[in-house]
N, C-alpha and C. Protein backbone atom coordinates (compact mmCIF):
# COMPACT_ATOMS: atom_id res chain seq x y z
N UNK A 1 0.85 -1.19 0.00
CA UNK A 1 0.00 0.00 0.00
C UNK A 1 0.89 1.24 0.00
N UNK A 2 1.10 1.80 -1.37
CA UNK A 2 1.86 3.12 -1.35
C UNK A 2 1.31 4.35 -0.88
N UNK A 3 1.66 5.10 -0.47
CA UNK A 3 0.59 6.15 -0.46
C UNK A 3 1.12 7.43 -1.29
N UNK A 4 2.25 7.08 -1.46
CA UNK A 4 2.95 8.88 -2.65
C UNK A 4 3.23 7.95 -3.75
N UNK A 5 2.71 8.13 -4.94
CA UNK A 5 2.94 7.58 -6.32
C UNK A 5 2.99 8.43 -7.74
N UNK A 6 3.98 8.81 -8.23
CA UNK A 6 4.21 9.43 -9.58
C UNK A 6 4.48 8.57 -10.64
N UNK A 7 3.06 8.34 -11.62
CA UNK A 7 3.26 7.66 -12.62
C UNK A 7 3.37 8.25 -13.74
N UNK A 8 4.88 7.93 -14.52
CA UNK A 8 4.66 9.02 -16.13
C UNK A 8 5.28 7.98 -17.05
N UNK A 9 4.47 8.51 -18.21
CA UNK A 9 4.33 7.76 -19.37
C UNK A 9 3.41 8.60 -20.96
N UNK A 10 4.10 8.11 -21.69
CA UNK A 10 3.43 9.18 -22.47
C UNK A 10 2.12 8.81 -23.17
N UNK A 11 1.28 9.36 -24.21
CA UNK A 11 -0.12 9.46 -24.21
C UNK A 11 -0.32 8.08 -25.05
N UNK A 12 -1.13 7.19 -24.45
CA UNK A 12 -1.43 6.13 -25.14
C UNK A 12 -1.13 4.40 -24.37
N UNK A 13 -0.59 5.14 -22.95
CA UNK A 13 0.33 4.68 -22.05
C UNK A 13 -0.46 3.39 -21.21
N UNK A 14 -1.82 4.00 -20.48
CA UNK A 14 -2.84 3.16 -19.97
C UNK A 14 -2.93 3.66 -18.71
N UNK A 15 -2.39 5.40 -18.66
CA UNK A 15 -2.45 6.07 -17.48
C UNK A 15 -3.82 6.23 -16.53
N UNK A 16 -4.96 6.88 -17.72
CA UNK A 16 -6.07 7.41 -17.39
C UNK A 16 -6.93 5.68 -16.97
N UNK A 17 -6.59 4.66 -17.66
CA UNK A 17 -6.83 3.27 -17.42
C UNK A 17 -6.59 2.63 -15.89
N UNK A 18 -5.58 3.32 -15.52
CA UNK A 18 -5.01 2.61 -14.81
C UNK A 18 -5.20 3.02 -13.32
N UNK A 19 -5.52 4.65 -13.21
CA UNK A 19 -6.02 5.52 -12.60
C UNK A 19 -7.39 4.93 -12.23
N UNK A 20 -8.50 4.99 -13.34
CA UNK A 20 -9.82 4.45 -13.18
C UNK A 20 -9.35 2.92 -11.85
N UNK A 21 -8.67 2.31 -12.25
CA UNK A 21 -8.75 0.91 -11.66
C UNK A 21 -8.45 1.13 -10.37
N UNK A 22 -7.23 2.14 -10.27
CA UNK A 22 -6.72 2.35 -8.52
C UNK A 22 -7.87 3.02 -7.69
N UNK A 23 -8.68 3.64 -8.68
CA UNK A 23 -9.80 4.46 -7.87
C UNK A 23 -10.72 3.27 -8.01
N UNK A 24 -10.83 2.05 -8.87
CA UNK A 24 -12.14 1.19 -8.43
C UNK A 24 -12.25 0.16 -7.03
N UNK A 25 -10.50 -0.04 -6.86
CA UNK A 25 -10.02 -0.76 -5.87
C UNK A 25 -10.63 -0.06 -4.92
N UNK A 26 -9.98 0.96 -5.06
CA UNK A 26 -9.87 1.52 -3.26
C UNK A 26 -11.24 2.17 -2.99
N UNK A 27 -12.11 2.46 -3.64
CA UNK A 27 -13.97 2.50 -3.77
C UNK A 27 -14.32 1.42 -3.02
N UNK A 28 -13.60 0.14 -3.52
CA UNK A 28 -14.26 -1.13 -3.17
C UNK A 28 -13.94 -1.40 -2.40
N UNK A 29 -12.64 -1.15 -1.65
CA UNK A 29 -12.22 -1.24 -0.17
C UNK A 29 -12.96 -0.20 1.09
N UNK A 30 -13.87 0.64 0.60
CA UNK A 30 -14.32 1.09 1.36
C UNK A 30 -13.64 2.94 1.77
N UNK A 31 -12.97 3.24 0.83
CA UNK A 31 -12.28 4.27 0.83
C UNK A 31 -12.92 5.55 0.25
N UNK A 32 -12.97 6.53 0.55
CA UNK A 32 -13.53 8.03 0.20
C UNK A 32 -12.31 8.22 -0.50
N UNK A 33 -12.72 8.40 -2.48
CA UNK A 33 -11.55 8.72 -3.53
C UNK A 33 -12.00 9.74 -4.41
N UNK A 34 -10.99 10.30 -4.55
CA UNK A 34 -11.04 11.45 -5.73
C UNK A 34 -10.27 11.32 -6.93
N UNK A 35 -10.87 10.80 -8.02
CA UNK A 35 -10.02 11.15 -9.30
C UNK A 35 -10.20 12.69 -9.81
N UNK A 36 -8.93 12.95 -10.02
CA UNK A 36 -8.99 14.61 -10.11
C UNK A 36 -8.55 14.82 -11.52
N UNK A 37 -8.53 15.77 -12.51
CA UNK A 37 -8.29 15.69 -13.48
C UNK A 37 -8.04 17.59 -14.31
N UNK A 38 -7.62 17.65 -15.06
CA UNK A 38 -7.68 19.45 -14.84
C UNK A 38 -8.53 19.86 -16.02
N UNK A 39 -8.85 19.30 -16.72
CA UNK A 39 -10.65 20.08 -17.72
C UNK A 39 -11.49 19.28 -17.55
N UNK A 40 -12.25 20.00 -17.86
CA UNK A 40 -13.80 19.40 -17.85
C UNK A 40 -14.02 18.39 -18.87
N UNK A 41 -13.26 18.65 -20.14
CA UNK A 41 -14.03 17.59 -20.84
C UNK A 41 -13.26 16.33 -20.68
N UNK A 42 -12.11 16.21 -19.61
CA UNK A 42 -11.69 15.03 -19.62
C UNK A 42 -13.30 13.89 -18.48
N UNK A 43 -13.15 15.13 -17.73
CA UNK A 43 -14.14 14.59 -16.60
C UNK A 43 -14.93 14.22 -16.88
N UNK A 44 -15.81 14.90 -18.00
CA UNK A 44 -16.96 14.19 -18.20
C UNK A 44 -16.97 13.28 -18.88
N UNK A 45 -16.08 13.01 -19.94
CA UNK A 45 -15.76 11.64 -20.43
C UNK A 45 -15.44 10.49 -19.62
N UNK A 46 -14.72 10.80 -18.55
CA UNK A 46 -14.03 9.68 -17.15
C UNK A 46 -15.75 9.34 -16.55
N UNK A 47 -16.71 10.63 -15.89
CA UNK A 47 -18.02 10.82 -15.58
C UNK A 47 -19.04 9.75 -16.59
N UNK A 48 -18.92 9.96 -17.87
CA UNK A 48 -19.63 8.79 -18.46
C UNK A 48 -19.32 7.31 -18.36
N UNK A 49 -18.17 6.74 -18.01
CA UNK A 49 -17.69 5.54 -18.34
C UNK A 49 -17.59 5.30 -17.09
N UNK A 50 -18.11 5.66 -16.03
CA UNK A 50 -18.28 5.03 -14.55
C UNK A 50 -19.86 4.91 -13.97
N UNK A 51 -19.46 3.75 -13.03
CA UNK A 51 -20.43 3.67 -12.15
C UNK A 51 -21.13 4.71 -11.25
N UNK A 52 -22.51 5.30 -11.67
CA UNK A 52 -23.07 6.19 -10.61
C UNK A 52 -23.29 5.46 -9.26
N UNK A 53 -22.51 6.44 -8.44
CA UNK A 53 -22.27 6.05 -7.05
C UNK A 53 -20.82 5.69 -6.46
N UNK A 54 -20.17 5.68 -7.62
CA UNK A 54 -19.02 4.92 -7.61
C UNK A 54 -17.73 5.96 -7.00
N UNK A 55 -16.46 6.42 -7.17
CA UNK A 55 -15.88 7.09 -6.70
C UNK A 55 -15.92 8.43 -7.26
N UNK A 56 -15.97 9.71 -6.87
CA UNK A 56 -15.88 11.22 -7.31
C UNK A 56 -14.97 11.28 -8.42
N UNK A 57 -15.26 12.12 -9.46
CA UNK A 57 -14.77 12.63 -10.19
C UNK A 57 -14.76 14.13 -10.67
N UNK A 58 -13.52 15.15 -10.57
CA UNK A 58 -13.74 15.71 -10.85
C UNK A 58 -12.83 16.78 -11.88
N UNK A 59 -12.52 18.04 -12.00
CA UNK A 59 -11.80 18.67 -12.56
C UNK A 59 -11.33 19.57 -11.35
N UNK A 60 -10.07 20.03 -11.12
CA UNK A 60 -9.62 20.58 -10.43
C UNK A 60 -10.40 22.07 -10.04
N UNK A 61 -10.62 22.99 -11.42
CA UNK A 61 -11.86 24.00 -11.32
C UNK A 61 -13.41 23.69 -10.94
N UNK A 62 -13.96 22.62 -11.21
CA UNK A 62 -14.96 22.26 -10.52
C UNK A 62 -14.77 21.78 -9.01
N UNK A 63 -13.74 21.71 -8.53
CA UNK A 63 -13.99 21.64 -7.32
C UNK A 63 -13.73 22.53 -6.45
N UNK A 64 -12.95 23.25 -7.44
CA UNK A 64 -12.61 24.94 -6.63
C UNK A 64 -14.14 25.42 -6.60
N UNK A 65 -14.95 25.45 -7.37
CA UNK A 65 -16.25 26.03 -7.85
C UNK A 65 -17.32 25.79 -6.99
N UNK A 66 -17.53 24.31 -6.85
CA UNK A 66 -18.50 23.50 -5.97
C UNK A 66 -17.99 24.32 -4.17
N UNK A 67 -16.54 23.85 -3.93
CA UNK A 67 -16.45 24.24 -2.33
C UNK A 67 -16.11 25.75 -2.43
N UNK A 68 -15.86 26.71 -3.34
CA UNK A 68 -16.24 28.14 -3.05
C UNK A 68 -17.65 28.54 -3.00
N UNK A 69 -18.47 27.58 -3.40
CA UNK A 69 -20.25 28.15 -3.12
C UNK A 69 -20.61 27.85 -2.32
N UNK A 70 -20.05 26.63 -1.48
CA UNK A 70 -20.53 25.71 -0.41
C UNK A 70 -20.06 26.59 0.64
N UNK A 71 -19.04 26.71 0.56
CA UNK A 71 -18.55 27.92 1.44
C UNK A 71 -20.05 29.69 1.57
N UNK A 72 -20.54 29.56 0.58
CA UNK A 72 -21.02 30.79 0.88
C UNK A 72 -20.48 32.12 -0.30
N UNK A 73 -19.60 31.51 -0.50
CA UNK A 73 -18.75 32.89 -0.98
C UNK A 73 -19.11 33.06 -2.98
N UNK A 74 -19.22 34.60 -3.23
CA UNK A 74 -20.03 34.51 -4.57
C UNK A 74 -18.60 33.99 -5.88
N UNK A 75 -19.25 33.40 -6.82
CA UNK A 75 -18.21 33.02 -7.69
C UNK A 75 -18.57 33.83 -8.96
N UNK A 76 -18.11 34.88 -9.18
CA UNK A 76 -18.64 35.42 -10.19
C UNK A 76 -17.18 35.51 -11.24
N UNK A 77 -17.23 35.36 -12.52
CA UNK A 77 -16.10 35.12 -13.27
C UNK A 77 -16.27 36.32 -13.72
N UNK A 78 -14.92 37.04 -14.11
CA UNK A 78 -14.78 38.27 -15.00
C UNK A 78 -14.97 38.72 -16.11
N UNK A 79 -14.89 39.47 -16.75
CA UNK A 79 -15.46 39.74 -18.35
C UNK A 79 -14.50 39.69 -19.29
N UNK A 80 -13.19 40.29 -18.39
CA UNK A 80 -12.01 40.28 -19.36
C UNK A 80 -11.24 38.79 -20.02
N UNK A 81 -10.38 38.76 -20.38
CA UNK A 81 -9.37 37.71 -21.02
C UNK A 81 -8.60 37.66 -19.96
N UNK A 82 -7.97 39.09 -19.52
CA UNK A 82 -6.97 38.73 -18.75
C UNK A 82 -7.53 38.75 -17.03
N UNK A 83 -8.75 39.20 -16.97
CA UNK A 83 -8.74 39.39 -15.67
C UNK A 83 -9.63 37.76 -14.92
N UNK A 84 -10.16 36.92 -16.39
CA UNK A 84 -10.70 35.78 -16.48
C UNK A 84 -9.08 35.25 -16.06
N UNK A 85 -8.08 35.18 -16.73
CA UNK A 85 -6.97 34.18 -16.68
C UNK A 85 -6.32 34.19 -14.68
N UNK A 86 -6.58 35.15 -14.70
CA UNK A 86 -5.90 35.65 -13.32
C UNK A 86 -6.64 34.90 -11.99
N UNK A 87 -8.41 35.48 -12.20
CA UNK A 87 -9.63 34.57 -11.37
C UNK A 87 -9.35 33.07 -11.94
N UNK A 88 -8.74 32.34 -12.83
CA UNK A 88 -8.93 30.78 -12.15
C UNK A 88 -7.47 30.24 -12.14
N UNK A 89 -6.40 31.28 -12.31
CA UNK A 89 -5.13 30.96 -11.88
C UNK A 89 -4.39 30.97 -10.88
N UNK A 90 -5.31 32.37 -10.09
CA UNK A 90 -4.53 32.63 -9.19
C UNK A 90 -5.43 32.65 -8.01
N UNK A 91 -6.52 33.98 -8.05
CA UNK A 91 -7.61 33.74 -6.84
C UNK A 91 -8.81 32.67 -7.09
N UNK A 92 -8.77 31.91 -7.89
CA UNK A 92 -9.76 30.46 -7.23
C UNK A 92 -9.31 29.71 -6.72
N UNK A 93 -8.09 29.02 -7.33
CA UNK A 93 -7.26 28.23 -6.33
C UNK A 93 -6.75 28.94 -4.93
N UNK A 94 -6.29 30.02 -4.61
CA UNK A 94 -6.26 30.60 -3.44
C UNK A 94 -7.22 30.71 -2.47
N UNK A 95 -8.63 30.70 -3.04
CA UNK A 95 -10.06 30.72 -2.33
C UNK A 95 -9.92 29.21 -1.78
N UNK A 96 -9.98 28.73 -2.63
CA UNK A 96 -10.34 27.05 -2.18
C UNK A 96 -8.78 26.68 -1.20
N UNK A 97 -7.56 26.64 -1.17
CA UNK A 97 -6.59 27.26 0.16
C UNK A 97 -7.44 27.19 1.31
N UNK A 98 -7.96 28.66 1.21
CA UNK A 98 -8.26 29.13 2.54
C UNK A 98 -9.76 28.47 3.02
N UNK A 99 -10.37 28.02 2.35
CA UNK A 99 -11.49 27.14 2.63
C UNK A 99 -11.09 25.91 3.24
N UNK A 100 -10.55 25.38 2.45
CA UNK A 100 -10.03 23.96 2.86
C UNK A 100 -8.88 24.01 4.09
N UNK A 101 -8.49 24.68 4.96
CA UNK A 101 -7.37 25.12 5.92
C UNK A 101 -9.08 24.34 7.07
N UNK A 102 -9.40 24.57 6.82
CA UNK A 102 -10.85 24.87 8.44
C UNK A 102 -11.91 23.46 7.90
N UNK A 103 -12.01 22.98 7.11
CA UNK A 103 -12.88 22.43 6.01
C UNK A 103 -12.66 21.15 6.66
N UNK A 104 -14.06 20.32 7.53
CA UNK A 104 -13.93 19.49 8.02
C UNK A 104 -13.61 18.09 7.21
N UNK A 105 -12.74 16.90 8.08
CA UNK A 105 -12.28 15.77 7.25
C UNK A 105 -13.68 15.07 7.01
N UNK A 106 -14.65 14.94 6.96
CA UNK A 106 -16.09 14.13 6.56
C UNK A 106 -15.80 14.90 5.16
N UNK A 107 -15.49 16.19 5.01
CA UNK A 107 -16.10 16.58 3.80
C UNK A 107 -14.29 16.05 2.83
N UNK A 108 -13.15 15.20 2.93
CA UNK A 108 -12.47 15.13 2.71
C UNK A 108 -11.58 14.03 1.91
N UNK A 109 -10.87 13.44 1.30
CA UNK A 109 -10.89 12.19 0.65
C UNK A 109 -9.85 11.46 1.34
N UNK A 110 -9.67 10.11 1.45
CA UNK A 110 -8.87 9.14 1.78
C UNK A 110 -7.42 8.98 0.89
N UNK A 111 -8.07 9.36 -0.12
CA UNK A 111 -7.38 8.88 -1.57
C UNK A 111 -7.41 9.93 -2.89
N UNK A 112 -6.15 10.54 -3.09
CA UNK A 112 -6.36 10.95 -4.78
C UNK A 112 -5.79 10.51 -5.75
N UNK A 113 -6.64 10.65 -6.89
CA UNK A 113 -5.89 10.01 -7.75
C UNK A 113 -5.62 11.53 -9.09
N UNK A 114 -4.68 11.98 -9.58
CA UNK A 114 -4.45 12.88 -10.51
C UNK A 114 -4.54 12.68 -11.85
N UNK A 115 -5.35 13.17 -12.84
CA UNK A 115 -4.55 12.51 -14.00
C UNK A 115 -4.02 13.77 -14.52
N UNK A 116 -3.37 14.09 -15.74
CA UNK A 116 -3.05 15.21 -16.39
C UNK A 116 -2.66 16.13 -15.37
N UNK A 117 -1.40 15.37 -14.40
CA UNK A 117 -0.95 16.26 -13.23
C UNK A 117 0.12 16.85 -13.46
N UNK A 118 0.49 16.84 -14.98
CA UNK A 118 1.83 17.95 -16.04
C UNK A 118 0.81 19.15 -16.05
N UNK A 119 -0.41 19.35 -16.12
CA UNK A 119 -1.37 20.10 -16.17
C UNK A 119 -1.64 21.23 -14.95
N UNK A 120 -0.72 20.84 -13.76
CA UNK A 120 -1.60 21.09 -12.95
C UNK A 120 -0.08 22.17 -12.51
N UNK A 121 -0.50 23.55 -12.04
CA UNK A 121 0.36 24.58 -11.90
C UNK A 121 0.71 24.33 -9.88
N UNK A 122 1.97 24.42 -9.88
CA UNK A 122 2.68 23.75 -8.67
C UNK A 122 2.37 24.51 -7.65
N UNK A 123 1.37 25.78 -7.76
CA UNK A 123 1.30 26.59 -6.03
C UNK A 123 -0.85 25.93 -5.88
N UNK A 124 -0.69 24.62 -6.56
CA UNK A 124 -2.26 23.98 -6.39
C UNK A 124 -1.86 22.92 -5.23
N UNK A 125 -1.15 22.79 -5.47
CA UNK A 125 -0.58 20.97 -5.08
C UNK A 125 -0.98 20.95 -3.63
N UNK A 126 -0.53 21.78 -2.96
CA UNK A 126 -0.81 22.23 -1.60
C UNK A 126 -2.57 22.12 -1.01
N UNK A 127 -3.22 22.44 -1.94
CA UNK A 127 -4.35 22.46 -2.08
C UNK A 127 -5.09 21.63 -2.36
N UNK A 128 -4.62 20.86 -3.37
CA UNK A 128 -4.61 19.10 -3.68
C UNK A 128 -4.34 17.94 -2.28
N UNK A 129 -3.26 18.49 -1.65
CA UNK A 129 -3.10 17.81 -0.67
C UNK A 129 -4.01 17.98 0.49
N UNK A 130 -4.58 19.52 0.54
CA UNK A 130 -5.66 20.02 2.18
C UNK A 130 -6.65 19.27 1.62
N UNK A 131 -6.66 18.75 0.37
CA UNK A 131 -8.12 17.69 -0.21
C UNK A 131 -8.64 16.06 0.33
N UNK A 132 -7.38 15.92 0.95
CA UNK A 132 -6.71 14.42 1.77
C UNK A 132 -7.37 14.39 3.10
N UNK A 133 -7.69 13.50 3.69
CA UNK A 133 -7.92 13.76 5.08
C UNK A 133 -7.00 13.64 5.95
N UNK A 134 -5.68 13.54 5.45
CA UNK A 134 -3.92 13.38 6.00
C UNK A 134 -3.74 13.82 4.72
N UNK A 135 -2.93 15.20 4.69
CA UNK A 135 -2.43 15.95 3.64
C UNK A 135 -1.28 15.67 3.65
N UNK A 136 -0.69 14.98 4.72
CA UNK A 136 1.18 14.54 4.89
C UNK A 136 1.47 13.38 4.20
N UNK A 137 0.25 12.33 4.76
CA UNK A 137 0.59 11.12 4.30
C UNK A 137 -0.54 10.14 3.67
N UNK A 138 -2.04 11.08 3.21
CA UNK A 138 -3.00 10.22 2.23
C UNK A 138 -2.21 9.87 1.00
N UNK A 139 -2.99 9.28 0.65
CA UNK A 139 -3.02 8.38 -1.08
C UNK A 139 -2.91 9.39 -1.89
N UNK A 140 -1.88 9.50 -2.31
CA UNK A 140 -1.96 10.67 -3.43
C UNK A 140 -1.04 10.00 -4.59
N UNK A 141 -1.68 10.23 -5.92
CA UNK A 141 -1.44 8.99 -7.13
C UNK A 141 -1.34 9.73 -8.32
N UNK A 142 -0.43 10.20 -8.69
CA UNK A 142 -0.38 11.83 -9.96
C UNK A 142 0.15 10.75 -11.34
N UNK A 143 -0.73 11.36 -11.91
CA UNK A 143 0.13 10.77 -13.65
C UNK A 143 0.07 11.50 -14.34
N UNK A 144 1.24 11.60 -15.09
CA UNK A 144 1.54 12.74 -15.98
C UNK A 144 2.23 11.84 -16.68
N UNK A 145 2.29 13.25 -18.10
CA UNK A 145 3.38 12.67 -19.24
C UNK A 145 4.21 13.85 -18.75
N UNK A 146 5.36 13.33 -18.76
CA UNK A 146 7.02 14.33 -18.84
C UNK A 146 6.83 15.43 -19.94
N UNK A 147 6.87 14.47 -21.37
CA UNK A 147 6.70 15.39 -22.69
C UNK A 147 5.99 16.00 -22.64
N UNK A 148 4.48 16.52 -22.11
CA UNK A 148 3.55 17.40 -22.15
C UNK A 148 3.57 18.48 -20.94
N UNK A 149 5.05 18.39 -20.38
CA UNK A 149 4.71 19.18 -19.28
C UNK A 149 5.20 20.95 -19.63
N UNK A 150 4.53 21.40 -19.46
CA UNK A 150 4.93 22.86 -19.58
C UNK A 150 4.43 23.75 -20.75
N UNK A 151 3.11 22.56 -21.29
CA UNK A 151 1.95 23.31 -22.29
C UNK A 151 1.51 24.46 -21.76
N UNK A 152 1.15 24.33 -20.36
CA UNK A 152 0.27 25.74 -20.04
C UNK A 152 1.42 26.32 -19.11
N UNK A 153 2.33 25.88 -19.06
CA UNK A 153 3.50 26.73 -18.12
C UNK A 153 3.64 25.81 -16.52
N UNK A 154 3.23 24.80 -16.64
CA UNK A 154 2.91 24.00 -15.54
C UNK A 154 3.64 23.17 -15.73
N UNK A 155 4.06 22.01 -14.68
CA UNK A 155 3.87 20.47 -14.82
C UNK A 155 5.45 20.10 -14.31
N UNK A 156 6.12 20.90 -13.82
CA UNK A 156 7.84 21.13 -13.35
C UNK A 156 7.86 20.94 -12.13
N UNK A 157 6.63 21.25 -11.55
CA UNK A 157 7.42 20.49 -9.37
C UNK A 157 5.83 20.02 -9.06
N UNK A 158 6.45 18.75 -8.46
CA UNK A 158 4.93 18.03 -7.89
C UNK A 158 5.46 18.06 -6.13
N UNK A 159 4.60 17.45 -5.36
CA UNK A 159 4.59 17.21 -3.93
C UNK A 159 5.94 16.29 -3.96
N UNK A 160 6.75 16.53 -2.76
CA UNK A 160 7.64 15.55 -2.98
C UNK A 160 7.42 14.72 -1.29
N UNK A 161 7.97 13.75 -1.24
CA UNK A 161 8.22 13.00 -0.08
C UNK A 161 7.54 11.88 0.56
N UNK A 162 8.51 10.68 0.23
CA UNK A 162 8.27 9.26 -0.05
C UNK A 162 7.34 8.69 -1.07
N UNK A 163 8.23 9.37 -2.51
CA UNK A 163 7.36 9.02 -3.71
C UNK A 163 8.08 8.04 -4.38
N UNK A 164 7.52 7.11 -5.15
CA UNK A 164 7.15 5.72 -5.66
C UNK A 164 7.23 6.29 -7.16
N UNK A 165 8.22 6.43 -7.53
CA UNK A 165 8.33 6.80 -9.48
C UNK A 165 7.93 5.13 -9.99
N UNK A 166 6.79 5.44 -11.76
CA UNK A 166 6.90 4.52 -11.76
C UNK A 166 6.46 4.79 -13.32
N UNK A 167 7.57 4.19 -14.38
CA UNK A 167 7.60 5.24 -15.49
C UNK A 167 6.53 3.67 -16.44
N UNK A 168 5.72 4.00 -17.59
CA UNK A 168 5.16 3.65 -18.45
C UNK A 168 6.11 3.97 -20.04
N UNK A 169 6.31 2.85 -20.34
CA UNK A 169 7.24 2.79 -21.67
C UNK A 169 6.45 2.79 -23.03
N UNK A 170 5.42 2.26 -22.83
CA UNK A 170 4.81 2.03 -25.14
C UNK A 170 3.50 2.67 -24.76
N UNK A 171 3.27 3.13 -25.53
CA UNK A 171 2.38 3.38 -26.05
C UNK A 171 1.03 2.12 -26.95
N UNK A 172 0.16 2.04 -26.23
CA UNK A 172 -0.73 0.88 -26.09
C UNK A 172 -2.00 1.13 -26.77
N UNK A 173 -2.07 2.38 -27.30
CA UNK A 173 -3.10 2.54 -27.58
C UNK A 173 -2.92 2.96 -29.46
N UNK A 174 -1.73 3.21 -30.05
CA UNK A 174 -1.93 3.73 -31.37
C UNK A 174 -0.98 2.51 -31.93
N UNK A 175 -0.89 2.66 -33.62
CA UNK A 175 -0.37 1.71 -34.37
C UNK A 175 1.08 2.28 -34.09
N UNK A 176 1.69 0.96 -34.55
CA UNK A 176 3.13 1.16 -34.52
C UNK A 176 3.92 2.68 -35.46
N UNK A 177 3.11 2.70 -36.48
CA UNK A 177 3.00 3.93 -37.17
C UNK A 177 2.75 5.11 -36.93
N UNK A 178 1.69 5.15 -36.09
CA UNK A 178 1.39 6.71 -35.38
C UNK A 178 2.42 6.70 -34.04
N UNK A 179 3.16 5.84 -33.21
CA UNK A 179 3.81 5.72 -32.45
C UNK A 179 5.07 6.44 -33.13
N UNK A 180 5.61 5.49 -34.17
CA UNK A 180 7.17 6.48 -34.42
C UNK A 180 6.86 7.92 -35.04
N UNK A 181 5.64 7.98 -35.79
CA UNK A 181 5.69 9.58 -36.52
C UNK A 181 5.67 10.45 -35.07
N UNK A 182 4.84 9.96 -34.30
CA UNK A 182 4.57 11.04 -33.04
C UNK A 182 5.59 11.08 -32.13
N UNK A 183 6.84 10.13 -32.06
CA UNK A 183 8.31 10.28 -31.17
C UNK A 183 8.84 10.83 -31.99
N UNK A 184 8.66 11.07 -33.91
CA UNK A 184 9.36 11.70 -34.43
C UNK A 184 9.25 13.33 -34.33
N UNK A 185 7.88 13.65 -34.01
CA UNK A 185 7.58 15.37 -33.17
C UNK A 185 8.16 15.32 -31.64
N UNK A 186 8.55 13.91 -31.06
CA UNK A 186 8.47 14.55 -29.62
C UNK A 186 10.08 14.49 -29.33
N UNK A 187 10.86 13.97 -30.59
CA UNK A 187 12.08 13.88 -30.58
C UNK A 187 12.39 12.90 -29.26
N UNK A 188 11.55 11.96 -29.77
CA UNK A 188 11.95 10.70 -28.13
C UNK A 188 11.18 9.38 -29.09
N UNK A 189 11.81 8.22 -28.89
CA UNK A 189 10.63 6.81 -29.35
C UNK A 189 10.31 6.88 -28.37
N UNK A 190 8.96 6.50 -28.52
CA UNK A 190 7.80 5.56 -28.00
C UNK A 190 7.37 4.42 -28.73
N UNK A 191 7.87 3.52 -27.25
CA UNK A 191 7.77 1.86 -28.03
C UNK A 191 6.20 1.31 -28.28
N UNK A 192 6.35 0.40 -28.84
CA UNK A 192 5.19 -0.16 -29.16
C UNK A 192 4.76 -1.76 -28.87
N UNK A 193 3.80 -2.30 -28.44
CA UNK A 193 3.88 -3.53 -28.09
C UNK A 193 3.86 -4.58 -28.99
């Protein structure tokens, strides 16, 4: 039973697969889990292909969203481009911080699971962790691809301490063909089974 786990591997890997399964286990063991994920449309795709009732799913902004209303506090988004980029970069995740500091463990998870955690900008993580009902030492389970990290300027420092690296090599999901053209953009192979 690990409880700090960084799994990376690149897209096609059996990450988001594999994620689903650690969150079906530990559902079934009786565990309060969060698969976390950072857009919406991953979620709701993960949201269709599960059991209602089964373990939480969500997007990192939807849950800033859900416990800043629950809290009381108004969520009103901005009009601008830039003053939109700022409200869910900087003060939503900071809202949900200071919520979750006081934010009783009933309302809290046993277990997370991350996916697209190259996605996820490194002053969240903290926040990710007040999501735990032991933020030191819950289940916390991040997968990322290496190669995709630093699309949105993110994906360069995760939580560190007593983590379990555990790298994914081929690509499992495309032909041997779309495998080398696409290591030929990422200037890396990706093997194939």
């Amino acid at each position: 039973n690990l409880s700090r786990v960084v799994v990376s591997g690149p897209a096609g890997s059996g990450k988001t697969m594999i994620a689903r399964w650690i969150a079906s286990e530990y559902h079934r063991r009786g565990q309060r889990v969060l698969l976390l994920c950072y857009n919406r449309v991953l979620e709701a795709w993960l949201r269709d292909r599960e059991e209602s009732g089964s373990f939480s799913i969500r997007s990192f902004f939807s849950v800033c969203r859900e416990r800043i209303i629950a809290a009381g506090q108004p969520f009103n988004i901005p009009q601008t481009p830039e003053a939109q980029n700022r409200f869910w970069m900087d003060e939503v995740p900071d809202r949900l911080f200071e919520i979750l500091v006081s934010a009783p463990n009933d309302e809290k998870f046993d277990i997370i699971l991350v996916d697209e955690a190259q996605d996820f900008h490194e002053d969240w993580w903290m926040s990710v962790q007040l999501l735990l009902r032991d933020p030191d030492h819950g289940g916390l389970y991040l997968f990322r691809d290496s190669a995709q990290s630093g699309v949105y300027g993110h994906g360069r420092h995760y939580p560190a301490g007593g983590v379990y690296d555990v790298e994914l090599a081929e690509n499992c999901r495309n032909t041997k063909l779309i495998n080398h053209y696409c290591g030929n953009v990422i200037g890396q192979m990706i093997g194939s089974p």
